[in-house]
C-alpha atoms as a PDB file:
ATOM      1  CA  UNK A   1       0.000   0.000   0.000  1.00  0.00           C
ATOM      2  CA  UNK A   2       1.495   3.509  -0.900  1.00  0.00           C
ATOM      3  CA  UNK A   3       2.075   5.804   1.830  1.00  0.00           C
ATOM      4  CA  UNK A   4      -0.567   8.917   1.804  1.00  0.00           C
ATOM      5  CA  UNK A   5       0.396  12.314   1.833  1.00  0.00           C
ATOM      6  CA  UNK A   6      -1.080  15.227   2.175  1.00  0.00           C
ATOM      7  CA  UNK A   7       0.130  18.335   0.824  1.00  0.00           C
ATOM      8  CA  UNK A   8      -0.487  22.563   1.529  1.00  0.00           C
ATOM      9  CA  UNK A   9      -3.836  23.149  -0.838  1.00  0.00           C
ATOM     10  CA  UNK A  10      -3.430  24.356  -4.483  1.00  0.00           C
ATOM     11  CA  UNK A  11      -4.791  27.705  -4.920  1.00  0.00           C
ATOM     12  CA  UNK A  12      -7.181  26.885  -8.208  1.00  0.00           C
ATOM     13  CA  UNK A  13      -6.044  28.306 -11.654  1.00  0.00           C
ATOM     14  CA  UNK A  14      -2.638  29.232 -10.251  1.00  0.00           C
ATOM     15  CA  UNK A  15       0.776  27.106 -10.550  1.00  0.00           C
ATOM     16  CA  UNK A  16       1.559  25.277  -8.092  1.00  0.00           C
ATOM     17  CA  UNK A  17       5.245  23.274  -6.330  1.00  0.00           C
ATOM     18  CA  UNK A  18       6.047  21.543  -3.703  1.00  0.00           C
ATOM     19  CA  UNK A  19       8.535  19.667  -2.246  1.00  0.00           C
ATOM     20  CA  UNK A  20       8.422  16.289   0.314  1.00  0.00           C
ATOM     21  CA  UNK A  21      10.761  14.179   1.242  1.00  0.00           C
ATOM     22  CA  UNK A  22      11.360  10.531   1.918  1.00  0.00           C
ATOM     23  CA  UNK A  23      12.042   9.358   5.804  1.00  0.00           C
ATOM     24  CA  UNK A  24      15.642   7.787   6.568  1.00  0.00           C
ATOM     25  CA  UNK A  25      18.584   8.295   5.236  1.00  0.00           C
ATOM     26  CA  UNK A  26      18.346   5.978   1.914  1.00  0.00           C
ATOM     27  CA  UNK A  27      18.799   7.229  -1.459  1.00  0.00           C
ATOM     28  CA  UNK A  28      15.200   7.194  -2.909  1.00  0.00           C
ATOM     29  CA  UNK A  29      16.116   9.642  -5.784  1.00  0.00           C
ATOM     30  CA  UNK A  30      19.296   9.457  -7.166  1.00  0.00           C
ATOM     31  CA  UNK A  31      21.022  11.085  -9.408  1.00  0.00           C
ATOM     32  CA  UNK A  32      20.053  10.726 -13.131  1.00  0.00           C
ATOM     33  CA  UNK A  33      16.036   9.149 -11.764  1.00  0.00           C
ATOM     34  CA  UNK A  34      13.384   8.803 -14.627  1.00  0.00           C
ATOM     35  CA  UNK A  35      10.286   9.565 -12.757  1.00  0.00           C
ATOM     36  CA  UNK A  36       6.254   9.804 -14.229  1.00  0.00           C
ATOM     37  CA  UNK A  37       3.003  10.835 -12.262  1.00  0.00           C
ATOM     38  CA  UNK A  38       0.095  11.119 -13.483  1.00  0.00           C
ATOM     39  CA  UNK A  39      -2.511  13.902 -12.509  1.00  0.00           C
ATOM     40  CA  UNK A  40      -6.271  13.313 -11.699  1.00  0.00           C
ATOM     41  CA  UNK A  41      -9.013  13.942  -9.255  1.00  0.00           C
ATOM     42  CA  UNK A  42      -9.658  10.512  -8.539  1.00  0.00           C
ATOM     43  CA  UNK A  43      -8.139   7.756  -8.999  1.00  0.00           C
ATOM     44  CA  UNK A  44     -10.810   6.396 -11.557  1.00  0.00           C
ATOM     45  CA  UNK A  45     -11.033  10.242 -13.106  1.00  0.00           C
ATOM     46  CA  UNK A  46      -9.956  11.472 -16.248  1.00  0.00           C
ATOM     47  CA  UNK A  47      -6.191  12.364 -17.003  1.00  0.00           C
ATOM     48  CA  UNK A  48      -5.358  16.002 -16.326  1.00  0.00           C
ATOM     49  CA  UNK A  49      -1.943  15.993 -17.081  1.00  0.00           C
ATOM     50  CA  UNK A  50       1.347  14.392 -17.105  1.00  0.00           C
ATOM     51  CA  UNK A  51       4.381  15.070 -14.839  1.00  0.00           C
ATOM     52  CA  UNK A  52       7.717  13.514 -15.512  1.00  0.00           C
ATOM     53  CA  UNK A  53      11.567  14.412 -15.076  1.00  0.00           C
ATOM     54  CA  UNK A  54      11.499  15.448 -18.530  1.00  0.00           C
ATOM     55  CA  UNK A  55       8.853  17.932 -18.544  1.00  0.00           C
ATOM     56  CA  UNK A  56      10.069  19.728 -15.337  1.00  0.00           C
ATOM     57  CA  UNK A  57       7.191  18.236 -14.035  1.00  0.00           C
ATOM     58  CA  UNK A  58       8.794  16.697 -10.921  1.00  0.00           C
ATOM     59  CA  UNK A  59      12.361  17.389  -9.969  1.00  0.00           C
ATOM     60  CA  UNK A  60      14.769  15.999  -8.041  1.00  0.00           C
ATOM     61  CA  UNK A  61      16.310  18.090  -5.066  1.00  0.00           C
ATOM     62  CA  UNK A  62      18.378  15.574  -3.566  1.00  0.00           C
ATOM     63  CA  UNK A  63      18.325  11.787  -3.045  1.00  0.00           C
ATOM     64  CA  UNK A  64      15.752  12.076  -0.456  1.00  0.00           C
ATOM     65  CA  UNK A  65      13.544  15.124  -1.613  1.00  0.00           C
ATOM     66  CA  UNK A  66      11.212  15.641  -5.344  1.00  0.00           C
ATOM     67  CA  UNK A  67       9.383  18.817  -6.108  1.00  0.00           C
ATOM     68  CA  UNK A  68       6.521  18.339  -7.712  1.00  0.00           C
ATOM     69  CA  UNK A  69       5.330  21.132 -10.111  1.00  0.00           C
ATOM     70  CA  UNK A  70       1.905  21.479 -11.371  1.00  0.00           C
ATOM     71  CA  UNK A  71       0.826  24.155 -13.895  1.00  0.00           C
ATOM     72  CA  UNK A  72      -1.745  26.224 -13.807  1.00  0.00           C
ATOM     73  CA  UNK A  73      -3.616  24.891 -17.060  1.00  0.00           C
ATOM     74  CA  UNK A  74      -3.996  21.657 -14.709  1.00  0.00           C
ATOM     75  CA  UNK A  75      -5.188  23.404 -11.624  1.00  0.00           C
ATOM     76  CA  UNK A  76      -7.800  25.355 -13.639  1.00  0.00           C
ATOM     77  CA  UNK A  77      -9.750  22.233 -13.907  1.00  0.00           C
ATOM     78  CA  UNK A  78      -9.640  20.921 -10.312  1.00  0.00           C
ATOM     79  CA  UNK A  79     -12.367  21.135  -8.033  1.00  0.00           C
ATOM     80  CA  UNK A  80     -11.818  19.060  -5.073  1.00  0.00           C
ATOM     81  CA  UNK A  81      -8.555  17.317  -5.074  1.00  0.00           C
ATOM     82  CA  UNK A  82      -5.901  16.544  -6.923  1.00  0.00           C
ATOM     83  CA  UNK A  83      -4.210  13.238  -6.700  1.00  0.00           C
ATOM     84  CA  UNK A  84      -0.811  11.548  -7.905  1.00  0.00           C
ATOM     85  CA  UNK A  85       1.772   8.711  -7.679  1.00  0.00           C
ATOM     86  CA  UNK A  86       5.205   8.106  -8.506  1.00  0.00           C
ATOM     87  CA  UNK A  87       6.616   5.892 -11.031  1.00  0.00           C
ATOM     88  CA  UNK A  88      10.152   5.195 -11.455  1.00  0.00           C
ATOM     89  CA  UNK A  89      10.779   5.058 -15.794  1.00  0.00           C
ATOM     90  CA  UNK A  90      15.035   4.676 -15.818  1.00  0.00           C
ATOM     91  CA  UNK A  91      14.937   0.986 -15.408  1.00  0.00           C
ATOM     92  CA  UNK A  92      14.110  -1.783 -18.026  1.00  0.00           C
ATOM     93  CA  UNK A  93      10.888  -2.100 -16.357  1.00  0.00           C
ATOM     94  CA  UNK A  94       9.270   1.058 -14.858  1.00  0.00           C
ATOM     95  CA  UNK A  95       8.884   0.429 -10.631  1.00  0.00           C
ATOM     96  CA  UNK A  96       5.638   2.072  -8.697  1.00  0.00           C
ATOM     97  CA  UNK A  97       7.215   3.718  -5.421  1.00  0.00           C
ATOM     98  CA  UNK A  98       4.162   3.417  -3.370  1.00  0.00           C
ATOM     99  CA  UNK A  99       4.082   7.534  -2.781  1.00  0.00           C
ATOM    100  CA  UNK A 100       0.570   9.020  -2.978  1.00  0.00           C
ATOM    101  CA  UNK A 101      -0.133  12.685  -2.481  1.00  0.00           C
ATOM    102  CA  UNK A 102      -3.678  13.742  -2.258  1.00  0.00           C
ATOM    103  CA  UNK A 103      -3.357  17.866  -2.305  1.00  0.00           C
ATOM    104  CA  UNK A 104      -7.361  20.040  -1.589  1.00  0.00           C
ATOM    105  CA  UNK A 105      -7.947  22.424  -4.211  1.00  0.00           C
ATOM    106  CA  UNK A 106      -8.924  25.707  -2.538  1.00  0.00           C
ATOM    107  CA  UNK A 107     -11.176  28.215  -4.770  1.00  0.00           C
ATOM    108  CA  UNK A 108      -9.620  31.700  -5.469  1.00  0.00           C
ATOM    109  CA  UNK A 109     -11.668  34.985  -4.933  1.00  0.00           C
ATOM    110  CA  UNK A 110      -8.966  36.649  -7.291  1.00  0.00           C
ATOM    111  CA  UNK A 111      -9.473  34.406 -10.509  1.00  0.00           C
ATOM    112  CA  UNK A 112      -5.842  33.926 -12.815  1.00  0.00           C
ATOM    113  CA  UNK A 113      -6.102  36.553 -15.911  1.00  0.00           C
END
């Protein structure tokens, strides 16, 4: 079972980042990681987007901590939640890393122009 976290909320229509990091001491994330999530609002819901290392999407801080980096054309359509898993891509066969983040969406009064 993946470990839940949860996350500051994601101000709607507005970019969002942020980091978390793995307990211990291991190296979770090292250098040179291939890593995929993909973005919904459920875990049955359509896709919203697609994060990877190659899209900036998620980003490696050190071999312990990611950054996770959603833009605002994927917050604009999130109502309640937003949800997402890692995926490790770099190796023959890609690996799920049992991290979950489950992030509120919190409505704006000032809307994105």
């Amino acid at each position: 079972m993946a470990d839940m976290i949860f996350a500051p909320p994601i101000a709607q229509g507005y970019p969002y980042a942020v980091q978390f990091e793995a307990a211990g001491s291991d190296v979770v994330f090292p250098a040179g990681i291939g890593l995929r999530a993909q973005v919904r609002e459920r875990f049955t819901a359509d896709l919203i987007t697609e994060l990877t290392t190659e899209n900036g999407g998620l980003v490696v801080i050190n071999p312990q901590t990611v950054e996770v980096r959603i833009p605002a054309s994927a917050t604009s359509q999130a109502s309640n939640f937003l949800m997402l898993d890692l995926v490790r891509t770099d190796q023959p066969d890609e690996q799920y890393l049992y991290f979950l983040l489950k992030i509120p969406v919190s409505q704006t009064v000032t809307k994105p122009e």
